[in-house]
C-alpha atoms as a PDB file:
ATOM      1  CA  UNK A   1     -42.143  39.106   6.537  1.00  0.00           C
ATOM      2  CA  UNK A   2     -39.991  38.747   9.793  1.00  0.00           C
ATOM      3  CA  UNK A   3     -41.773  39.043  13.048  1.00  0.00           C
ATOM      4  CA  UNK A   4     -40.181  39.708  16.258  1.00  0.00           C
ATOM      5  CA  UNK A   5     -42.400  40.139  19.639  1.00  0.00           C
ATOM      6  CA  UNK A   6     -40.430  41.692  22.699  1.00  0.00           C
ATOM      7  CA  UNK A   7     -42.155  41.234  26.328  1.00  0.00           C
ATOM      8  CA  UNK A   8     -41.049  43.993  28.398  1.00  0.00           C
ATOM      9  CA  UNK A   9     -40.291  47.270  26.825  1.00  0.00           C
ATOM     10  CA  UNK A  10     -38.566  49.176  29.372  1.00  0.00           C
ATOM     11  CA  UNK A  11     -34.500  49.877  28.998  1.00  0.00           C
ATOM     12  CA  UNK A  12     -33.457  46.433  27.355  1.00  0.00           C
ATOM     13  CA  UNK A  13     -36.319  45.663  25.404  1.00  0.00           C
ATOM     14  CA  UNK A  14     -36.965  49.118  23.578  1.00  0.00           C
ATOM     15  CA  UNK A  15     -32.791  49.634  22.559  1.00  0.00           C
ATOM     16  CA  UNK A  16     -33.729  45.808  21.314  1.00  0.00           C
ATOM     17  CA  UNK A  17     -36.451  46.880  19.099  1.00  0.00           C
ATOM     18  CA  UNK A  18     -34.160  50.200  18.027  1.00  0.00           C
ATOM     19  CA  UNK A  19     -31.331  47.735  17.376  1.00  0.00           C
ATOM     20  CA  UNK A  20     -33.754  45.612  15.391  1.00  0.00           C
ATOM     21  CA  UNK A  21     -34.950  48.661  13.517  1.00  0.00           C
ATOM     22  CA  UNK A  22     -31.059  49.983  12.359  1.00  0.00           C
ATOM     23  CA  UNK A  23     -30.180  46.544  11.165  1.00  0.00           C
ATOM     24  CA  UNK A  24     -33.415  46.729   8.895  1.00  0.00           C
ATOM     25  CA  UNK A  25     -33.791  42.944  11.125  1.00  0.00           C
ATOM     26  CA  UNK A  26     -37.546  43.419  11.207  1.00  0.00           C
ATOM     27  CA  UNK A  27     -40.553  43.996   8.975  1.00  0.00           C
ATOM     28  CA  UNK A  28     -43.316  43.921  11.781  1.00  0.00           C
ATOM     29  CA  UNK A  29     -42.004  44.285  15.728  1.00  0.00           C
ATOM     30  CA  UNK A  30     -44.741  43.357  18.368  1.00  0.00           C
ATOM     31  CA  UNK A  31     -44.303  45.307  21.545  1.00  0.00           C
ATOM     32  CA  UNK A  32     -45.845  43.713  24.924  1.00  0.00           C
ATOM     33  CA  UNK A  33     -45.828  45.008  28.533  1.00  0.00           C
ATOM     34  CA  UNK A  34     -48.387  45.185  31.375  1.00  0.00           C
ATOM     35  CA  UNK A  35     -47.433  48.433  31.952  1.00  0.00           C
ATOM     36  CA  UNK A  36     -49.719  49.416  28.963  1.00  0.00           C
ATOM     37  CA  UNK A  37     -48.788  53.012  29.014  1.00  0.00           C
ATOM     38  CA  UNK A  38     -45.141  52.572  28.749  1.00  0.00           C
ATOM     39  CA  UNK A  39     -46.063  49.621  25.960  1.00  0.00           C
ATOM     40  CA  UNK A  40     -47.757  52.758  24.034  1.00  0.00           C
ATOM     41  CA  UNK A  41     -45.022  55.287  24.731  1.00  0.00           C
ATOM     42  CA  UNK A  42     -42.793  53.389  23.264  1.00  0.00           C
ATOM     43  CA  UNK A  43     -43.828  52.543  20.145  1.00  0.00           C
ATOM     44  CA  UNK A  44     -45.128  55.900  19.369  1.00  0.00           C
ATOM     45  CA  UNK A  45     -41.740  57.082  20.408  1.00  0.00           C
ATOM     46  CA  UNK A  46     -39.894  54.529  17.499  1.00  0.00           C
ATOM     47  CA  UNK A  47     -42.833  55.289  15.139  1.00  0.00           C
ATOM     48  CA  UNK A  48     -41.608  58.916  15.287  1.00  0.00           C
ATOM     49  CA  UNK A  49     -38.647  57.971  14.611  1.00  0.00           C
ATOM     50  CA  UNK A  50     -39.071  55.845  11.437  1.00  0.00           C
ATOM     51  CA  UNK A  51     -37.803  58.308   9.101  1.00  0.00           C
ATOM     52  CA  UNK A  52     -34.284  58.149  10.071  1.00  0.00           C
ATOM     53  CA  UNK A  53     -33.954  54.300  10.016  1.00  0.00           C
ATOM     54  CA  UNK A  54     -32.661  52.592   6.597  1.00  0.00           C
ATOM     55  CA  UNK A  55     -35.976  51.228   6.278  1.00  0.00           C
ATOM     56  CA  UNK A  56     -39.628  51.326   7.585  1.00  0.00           C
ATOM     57  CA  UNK A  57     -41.219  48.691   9.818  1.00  0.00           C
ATOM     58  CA  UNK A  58     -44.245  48.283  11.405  1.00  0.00           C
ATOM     59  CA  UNK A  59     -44.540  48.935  15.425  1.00  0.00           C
ATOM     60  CA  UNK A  60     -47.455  47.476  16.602  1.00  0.00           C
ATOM     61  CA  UNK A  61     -48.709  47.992  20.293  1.00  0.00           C
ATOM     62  CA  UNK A  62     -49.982  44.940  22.049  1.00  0.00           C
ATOM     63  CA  UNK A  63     -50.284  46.483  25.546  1.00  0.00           C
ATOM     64  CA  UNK A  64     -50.493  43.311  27.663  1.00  0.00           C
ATOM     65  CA  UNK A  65     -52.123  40.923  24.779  1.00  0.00           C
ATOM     66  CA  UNK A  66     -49.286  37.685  25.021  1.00  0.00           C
ATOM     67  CA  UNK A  67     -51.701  36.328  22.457  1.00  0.00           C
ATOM     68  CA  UNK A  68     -50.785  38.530  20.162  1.00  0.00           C
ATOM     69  CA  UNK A  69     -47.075  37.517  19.213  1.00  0.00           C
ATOM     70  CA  UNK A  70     -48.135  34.179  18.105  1.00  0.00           C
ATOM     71  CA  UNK A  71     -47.141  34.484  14.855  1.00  0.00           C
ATOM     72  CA  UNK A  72     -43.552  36.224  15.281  1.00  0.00           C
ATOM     73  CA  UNK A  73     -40.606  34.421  14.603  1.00  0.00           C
ATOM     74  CA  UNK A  74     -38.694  35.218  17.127  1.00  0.00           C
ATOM     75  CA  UNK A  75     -39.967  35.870  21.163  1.00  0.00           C
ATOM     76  CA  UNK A  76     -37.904  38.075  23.168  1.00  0.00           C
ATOM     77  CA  UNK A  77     -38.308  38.089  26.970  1.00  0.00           C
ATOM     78  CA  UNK A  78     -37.020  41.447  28.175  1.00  0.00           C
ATOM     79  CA  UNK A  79     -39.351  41.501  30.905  1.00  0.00           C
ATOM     80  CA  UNK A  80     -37.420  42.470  34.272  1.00  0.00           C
ATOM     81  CA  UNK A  81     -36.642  44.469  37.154  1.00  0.00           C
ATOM     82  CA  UNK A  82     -33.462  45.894  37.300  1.00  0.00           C
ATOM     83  CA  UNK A  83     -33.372  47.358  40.603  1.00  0.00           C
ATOM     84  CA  UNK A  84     -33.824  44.028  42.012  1.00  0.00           C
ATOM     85  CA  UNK A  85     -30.502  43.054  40.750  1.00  0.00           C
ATOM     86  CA  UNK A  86     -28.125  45.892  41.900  1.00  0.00           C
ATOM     87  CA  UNK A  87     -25.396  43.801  42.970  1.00  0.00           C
ATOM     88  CA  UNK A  88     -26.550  40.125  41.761  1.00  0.00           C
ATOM     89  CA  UNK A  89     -28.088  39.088  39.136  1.00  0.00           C
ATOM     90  CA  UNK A  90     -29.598  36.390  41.140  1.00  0.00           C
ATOM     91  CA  UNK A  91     -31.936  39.030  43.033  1.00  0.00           C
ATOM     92  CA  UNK A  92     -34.324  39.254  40.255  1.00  0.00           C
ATOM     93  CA  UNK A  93     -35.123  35.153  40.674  1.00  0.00           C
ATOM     94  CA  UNK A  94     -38.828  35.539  42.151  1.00  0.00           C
ATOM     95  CA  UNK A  95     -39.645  38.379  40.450  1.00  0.00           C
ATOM     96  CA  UNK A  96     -38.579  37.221  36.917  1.00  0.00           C
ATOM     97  CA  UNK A  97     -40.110  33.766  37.488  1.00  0.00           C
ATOM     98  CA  UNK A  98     -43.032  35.067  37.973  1.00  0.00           C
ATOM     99  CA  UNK A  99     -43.435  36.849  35.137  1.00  0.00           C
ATOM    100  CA  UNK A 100     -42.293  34.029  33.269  1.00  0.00           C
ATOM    101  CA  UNK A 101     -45.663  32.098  34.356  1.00  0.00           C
ATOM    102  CA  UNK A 102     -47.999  34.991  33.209  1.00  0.00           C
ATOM    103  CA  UNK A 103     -47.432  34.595  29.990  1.00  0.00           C
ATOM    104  CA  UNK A 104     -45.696  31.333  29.361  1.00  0.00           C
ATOM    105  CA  UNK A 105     -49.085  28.964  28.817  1.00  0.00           C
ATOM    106  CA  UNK A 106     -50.750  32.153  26.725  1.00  0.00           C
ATOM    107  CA  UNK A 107     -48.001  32.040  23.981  1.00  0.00           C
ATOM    108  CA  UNK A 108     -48.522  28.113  23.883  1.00  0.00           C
ATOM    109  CA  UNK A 109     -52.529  28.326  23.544  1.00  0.00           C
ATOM    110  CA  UNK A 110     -52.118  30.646  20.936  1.00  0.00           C
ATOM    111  CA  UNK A 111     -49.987  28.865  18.967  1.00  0.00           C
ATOM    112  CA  UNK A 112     -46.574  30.552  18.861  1.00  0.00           C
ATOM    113  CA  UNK A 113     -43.835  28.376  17.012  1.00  0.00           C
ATOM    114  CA  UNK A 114     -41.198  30.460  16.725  1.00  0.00           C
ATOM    115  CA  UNK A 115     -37.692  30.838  18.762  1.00  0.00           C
ATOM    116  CA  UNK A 116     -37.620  32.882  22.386  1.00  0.00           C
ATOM    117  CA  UNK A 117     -34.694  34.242  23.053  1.00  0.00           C
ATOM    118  CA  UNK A 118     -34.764  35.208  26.529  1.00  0.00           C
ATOM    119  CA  UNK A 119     -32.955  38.310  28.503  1.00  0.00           C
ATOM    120  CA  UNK A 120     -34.537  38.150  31.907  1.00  0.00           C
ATOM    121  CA  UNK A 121     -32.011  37.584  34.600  1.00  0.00           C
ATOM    122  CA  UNK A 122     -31.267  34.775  36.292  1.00  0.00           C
ATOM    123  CA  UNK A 123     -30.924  34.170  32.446  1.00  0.00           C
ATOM    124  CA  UNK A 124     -30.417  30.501  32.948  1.00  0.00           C
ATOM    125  CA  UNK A 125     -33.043  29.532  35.647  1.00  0.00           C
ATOM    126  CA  UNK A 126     -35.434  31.758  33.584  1.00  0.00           C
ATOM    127  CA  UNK A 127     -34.441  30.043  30.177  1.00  0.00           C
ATOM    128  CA  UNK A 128     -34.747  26.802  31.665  1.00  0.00           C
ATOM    129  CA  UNK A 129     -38.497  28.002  33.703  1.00  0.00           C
ATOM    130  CA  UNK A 130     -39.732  28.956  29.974  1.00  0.00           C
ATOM    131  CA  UNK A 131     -38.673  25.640  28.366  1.00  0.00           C
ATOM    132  CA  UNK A 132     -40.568  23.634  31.076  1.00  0.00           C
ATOM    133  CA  UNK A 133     -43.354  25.658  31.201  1.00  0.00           C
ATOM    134  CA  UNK A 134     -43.646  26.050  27.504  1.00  0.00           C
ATOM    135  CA  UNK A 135     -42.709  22.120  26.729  1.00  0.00           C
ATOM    136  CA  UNK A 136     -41.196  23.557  23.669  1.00  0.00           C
ATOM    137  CA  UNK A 137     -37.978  21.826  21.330  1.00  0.00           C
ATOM    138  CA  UNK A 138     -35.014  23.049  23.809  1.00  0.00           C
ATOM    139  CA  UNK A 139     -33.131  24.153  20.878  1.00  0.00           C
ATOM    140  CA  UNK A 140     -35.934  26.936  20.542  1.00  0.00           C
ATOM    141  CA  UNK A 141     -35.368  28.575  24.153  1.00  0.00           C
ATOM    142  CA  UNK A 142     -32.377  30.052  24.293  1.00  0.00           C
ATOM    143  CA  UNK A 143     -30.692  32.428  26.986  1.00  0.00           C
ATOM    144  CA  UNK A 144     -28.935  35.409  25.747  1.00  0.00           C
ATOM    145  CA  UNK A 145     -26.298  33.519  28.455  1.00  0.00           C
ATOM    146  CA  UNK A 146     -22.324  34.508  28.277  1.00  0.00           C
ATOM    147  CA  UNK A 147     -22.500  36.508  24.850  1.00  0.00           C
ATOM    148  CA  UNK A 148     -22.063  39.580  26.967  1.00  0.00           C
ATOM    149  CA  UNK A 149     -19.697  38.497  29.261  1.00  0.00           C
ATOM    150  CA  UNK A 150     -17.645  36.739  26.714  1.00  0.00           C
ATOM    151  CA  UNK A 151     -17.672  40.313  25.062  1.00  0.00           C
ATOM    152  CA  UNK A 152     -16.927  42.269  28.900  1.00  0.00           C
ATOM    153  CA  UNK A 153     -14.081  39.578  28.370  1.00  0.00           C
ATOM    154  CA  UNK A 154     -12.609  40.616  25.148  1.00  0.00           C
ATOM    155  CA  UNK A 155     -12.930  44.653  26.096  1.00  0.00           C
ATOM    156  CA  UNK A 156     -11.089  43.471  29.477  1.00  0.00           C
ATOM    157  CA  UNK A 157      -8.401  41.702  27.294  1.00  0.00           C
ATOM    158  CA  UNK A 158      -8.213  44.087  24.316  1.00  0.00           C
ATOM    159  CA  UNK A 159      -7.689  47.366  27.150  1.00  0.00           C
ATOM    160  CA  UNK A 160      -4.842  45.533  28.513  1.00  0.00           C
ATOM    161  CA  UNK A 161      -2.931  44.201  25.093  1.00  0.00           C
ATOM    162  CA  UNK A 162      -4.035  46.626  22.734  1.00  0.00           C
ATOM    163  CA  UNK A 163      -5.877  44.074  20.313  1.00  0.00           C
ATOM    164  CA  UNK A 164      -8.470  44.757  19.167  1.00  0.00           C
ATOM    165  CA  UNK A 165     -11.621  43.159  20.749  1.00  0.00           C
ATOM    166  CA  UNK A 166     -13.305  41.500  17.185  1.00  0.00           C
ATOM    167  CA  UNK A 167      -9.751  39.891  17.146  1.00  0.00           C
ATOM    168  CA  UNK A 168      -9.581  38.261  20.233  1.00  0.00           C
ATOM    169  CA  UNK A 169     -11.783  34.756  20.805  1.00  0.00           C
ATOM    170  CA  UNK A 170     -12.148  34.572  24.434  1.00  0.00           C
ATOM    171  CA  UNK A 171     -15.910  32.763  26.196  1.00  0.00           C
ATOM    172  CA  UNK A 172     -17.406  32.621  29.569  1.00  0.00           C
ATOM    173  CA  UNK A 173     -18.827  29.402  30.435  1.00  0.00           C
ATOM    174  CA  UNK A 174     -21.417  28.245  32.496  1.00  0.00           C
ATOM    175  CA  UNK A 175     -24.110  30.543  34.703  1.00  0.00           C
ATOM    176  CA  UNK A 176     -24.561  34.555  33.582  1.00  0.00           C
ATOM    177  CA  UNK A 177     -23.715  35.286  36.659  1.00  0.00           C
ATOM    178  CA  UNK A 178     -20.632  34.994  39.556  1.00  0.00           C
ATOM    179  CA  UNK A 179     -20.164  31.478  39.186  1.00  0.00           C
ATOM    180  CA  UNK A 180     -19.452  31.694  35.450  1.00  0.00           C
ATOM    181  CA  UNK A 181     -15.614  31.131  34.285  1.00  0.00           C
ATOM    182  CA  UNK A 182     -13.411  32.264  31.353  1.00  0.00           C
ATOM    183  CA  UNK A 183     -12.571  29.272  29.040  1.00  0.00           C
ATOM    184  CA  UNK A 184      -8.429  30.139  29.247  1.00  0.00           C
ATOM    185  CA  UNK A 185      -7.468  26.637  27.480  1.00  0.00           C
ATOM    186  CA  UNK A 186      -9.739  28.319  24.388  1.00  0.00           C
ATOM    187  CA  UNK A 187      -8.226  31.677  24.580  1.00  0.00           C
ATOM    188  CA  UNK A 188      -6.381  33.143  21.220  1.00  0.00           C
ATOM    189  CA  UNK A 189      -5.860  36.345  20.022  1.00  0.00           C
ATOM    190  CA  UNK A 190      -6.009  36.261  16.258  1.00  0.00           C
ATOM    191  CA  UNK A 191      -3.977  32.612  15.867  1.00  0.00           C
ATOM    192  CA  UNK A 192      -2.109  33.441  18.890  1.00  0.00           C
ATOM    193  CA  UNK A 193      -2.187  31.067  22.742  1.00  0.00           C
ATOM    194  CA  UNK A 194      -2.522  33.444  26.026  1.00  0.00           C
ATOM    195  CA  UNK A 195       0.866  31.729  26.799  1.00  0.00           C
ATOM    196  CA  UNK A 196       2.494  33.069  23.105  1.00  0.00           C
ATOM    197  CA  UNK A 197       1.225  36.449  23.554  1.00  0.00           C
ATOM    198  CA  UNK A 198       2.349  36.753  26.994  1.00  0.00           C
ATOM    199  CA  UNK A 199       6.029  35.404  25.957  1.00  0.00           C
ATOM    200  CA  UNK A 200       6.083  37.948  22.745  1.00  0.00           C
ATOM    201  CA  UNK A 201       4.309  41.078  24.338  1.00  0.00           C
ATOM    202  CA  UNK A 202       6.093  40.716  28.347  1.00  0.00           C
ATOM    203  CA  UNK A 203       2.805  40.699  29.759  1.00  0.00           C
ATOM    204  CA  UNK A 204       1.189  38.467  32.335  1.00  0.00           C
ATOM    205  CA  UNK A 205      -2.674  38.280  31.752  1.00  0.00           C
ATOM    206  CA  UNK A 206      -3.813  37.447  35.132  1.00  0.00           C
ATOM    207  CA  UNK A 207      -6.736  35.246  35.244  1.00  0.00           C
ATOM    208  CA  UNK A 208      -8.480  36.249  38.235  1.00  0.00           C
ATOM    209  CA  UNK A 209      -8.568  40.127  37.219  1.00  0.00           C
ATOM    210  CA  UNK A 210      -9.960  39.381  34.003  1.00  0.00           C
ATOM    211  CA  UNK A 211     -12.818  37.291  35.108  1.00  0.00           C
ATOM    212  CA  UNK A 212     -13.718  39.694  37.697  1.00  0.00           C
ATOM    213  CA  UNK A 213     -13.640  42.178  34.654  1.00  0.00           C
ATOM    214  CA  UNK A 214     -16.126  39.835  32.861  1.00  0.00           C
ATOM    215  CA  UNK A 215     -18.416  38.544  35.441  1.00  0.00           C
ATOM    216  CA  UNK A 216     -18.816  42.198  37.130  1.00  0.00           C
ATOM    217  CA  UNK A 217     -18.216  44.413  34.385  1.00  0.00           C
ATOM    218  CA  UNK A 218     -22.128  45.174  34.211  1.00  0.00           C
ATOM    219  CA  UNK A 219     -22.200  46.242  38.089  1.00  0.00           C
ATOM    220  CA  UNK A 220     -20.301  49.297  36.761  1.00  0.00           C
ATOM    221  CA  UNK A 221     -22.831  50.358  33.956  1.00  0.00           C
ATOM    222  CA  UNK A 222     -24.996  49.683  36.515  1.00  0.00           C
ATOM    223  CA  UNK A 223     -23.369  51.877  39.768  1.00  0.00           C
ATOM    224  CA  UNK A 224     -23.432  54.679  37.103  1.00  0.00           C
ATOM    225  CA  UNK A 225     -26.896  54.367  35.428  1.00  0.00           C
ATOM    226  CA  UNK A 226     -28.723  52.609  38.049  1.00  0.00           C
ATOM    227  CA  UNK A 227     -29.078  49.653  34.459  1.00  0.00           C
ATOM    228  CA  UNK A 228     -27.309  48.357  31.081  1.00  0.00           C
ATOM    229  CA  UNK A 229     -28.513  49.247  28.263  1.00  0.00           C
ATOM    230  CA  UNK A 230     -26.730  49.050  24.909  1.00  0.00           C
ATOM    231  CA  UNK A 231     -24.327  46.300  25.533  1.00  0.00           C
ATOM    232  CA  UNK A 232     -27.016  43.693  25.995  1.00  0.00           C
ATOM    233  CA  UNK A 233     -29.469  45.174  23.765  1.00  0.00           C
ATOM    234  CA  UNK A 234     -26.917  44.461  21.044  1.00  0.00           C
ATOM    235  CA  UNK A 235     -25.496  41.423  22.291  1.00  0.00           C
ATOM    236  CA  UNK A 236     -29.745  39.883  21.979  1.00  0.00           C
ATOM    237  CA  UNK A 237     -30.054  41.351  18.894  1.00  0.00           C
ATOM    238  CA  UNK A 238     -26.724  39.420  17.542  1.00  0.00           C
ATOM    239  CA  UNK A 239     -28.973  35.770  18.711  1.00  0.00           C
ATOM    240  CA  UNK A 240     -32.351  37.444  16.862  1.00  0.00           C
ATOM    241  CA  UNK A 241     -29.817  38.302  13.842  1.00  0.00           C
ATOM    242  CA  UNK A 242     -28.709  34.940  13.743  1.00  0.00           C
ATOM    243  CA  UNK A 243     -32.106  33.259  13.783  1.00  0.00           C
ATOM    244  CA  UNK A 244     -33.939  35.371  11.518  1.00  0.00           C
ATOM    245  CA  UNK A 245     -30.798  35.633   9.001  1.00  0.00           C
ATOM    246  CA  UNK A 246     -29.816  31.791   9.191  1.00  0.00           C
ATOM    247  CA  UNK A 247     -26.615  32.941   9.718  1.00  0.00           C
ATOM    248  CA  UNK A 248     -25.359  29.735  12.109  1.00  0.00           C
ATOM    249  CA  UNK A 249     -22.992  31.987  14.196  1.00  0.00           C
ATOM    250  CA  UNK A 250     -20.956  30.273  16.818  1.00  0.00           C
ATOM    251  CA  UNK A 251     -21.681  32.056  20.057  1.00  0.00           C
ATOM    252  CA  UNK A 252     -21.811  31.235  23.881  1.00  0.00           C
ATOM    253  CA  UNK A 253     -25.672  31.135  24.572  1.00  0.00           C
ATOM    254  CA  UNK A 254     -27.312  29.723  27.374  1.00  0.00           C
ATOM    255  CA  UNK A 255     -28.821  26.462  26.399  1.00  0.00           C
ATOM    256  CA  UNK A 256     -30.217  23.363  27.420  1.00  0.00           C
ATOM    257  CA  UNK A 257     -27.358  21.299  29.129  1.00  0.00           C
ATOM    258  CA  UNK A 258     -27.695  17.465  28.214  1.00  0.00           C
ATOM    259  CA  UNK A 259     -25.179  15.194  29.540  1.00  0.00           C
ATOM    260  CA  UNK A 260     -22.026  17.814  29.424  1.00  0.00           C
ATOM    261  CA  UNK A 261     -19.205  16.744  31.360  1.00  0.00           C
ATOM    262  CA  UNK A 262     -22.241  14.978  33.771  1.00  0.00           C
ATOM    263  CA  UNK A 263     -24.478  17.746  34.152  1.00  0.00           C
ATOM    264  CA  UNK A 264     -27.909  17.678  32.859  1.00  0.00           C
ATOM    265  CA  UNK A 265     -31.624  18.915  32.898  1.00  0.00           C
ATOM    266  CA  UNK A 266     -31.008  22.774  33.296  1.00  0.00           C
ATOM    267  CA  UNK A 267     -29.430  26.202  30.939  1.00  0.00           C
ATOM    268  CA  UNK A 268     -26.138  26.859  31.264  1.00  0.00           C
ATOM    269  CA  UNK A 269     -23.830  28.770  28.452  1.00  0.00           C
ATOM    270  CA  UNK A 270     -21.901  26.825  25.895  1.00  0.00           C
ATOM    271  CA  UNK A 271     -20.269  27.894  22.394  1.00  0.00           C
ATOM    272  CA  UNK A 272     -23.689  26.850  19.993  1.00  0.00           C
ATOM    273  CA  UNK A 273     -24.837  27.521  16.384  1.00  0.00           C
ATOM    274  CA  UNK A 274     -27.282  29.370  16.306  1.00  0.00           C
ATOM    275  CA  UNK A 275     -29.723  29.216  13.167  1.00  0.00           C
ATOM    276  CA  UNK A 276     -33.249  29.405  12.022  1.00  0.00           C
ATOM    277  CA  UNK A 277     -34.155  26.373  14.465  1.00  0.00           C
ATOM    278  CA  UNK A 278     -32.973  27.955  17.680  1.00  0.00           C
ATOM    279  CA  UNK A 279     -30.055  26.117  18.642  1.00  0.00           C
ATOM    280  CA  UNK A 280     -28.483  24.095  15.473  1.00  0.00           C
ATOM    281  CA  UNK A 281     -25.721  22.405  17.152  1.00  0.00           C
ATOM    282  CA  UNK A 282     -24.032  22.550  20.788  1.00  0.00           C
ATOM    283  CA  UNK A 283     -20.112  22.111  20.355  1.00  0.00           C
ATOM    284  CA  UNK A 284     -18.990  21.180  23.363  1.00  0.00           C
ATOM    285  CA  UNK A 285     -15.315  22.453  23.905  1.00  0.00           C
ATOM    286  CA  UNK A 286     -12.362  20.567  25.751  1.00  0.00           C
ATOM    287  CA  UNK A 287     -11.877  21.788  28.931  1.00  0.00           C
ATOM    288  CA  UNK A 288      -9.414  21.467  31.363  1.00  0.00           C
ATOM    289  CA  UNK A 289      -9.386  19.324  34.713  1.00  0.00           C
ATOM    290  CA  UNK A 290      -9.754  22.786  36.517  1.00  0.00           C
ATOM    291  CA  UNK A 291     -12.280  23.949  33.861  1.00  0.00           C
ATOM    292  CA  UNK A 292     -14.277  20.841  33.995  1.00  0.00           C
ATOM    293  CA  UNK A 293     -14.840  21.065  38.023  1.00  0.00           C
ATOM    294  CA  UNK A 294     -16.135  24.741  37.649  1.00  0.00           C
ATOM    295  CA  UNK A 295     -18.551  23.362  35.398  1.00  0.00           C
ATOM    296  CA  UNK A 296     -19.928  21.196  37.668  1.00  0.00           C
ATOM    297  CA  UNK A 297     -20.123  24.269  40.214  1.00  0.00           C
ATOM    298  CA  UNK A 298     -21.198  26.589  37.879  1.00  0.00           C
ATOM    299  CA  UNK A 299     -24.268  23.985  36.998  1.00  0.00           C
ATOM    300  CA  UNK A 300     -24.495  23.119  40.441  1.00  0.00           C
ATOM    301  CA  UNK A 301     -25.255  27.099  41.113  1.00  0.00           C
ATOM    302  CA  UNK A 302     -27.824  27.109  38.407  1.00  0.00           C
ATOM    303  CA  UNK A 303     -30.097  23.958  39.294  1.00  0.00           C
ATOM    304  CA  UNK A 304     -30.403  25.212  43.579  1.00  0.00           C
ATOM    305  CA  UNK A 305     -31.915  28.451  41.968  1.00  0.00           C
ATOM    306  CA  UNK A 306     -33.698  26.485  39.502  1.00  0.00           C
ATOM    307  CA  UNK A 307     -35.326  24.465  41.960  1.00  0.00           C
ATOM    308  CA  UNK A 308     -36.368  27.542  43.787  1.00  0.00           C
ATOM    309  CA  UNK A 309     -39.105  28.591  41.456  1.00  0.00           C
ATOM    310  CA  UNK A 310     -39.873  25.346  39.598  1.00  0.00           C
ATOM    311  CA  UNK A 311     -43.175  24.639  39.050  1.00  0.00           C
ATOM    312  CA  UNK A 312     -43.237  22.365  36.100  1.00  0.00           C
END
C-alpha cells in the first residue's frame, strides 16, 4: 500500500493528487486543508472521477486533521498563497512560514516517518523551516527546487534549436527563485557541448535570455491564469514517483546544502538521487569560477530570507 498525504489542496495540490491518480502512483491519497470545505470538494470531485483512471484509489478527506497522514509515505506541502507571489516568489515568505509551523510539530507527535516533499514557495527557506522544525534526516525534506526551472530551461532551449526538450540536459542551480543560475559548463544536447551545437547549427544561445526564460517563465502562466498549475504539479509528482518507485532519478531538487563550494546550513537546488530514503546521494557538479561565485550569491539570497522566519 503506498500512501501519499498532500497539505493544501487548492490548484497545485489537487492536479498533484490527479497526477498521482493517472500514474496509478497511489493506493490511498490523504487530502488536508484548513479550508475544510474545499478539502471535501475536492476529493468528492476525484472520487467522481475514479472510473476513468487506470486504476482505483482511495481519497480520503482529512479536513484539517495533520495527524492523520502519519502513516503516508510520502508528505506533500502544497499549502500556499499564490496571489502573494505575483511577481516574486519571495512574497509568499511570511505567509508560507507560517503555515509551515501549524502543522510541522503535529506530523512529528504523530509519528510520521516518511519523505515530505515540499512545494510551498520560497521553496528553499520553506524546505529548510520544515527540516528544523521537524528535526527530521535532511535527506527526507526535500524541495521540489529547480526541477521546474531546469525544465522552463529545456522548453526555452528546445523552442530555439528545435531539439527536443527530453533530449536536452540543461539545470538551474541554486534558489527557485531570481537568484538561481543555469549550469552552462553542464549543458549538452544529446552528447553535444552548447559551444558544438552553436558551431554546427549557426546559432548563438545567449545566456542571459535563456535564464530569464527559466527563472521567469512561471510569471507568464501566471499573468495569464492569475497561478501554475500543471507544470509543477507534474514536476512534484516526478520527486513522489521517484520515492515511492525507488527509481534513484538524478534531478535538481532543493536539498540540504552541507559544505558545497563553502556554503552550508540551508536548501538550495543541486543535481541529487532521489530514492526511497529521500535524498540518496547529492552529486555535486564542477562548476565554473563564474558559476561557483553565483553560488555563493544564490545561497547568500536563501539564508537572509531564511533568517527572516526562523524560529528553530
Amino acid at each position: 500500500m503506498k500512501k501519499v498525504g498532500i497539505i493544501g489542496v487548492n490548484h497545485v495540490g489537487a492536479h498533484v493528487a490527479n497526477a498521482l491518480l493517472y500514474q496509478s502512483l497511489a493506493d490511498e491519497i490523504y487530502l488536508c486543508d484548513t479550508n475544510t470545505t474545499l478539502c471535501a470538494a475536492q476529493a468528492n470531485d476525484l472520487v467522481d472521477a475514479m472510473s476513468f483512471y487506470p486504476r482505483s484509489a482511495r481519497i480520503i478527506d482529512c479536513a484539517d486533521r495533520y495527524e492523520d497522514l502519519a502513516g503516508c509515505d510520502v508528505l506533500v506541502n502544497a499549502a500556499g498563497h499564490v496571489a502573494a507571489a505575483a511577481g516574486n516568489r519571495d512574497g509568499e515568505l511570511f505567509v508560507t512560514s507560517a503555515e509551515a509551523k501549524t502543522f510541522a510539530q503535529r506530523i512529528v507527535d504523530a509519528g510520521f516517518a516518511g519523505v515530505i516533499v515540499t512545494i510551498a514557495n520560497p521553496n528553499d527557506v520553506i524546505a529548510t523551516e520544515i527540516q528544523g522544525l521537524t528535526g527530521y534526516d535532511p535527506r527526507k525534506v526535500i524541495g521540489s527546487g529547480t526541477t521546474l526551472d531546469s525544465a522552463r530551461l529545456r522548453h526555452a532551449l528546445a523552442d530555439a534549436t528545435g531539439f527536443d526538450q527530453r533530449s536536452i540536459s540543461a539545470w538551474m542551480l541554486g534558489e527557485h527563485g531570481f537568484s538561481e543560475f543555469a549550469c552552462w559548463s553542464h549543458i549538452t544536447f544529446g552528447s553535444l557541448t552548447v559551444p558544438e551545437v552553436e558551431r554546427r547549427t549557426g546559432l548563438t544561445l545567449d545566456r542571459s535570455t535563456f535564464e530569464t526564460a527559466a527563472t521567469k517563465g512561471g510569471f507568464v502562466t501566471y499573468q495569464g491564469k492569475q497561478c501554475t498549475e500543471y507544470s509543477i504539479a507534474n514536476s512534484a509528482t516526478e520527486i513522489i514517483k521517484a520515492v515511492l518507485c525507488d527509481a534513484h532519478i538524478i534531478t535538481p531538487v532543493s536539498t540540504y546544502i552541507d559544505d558545497v563550494y563553502g556554503e552550508s546550513g540551508v536548501y538550495a537546488s543541486l543535481p541529487c538521487e532521489v530514492g526511497a530514503r529521500g535524498v540518496e546521494r547529492v552529486l555535486v557538479p564542477e562548476l565554473a569560477d563564474d558559476e561557483v561565485q553565483r553560488w555563493h550569491d544564490t545561497c547568500a539570497h536563501i539564508r537572509a530570507n531564511v533568517e527572516k522566519v526562523r524560529c528553530w
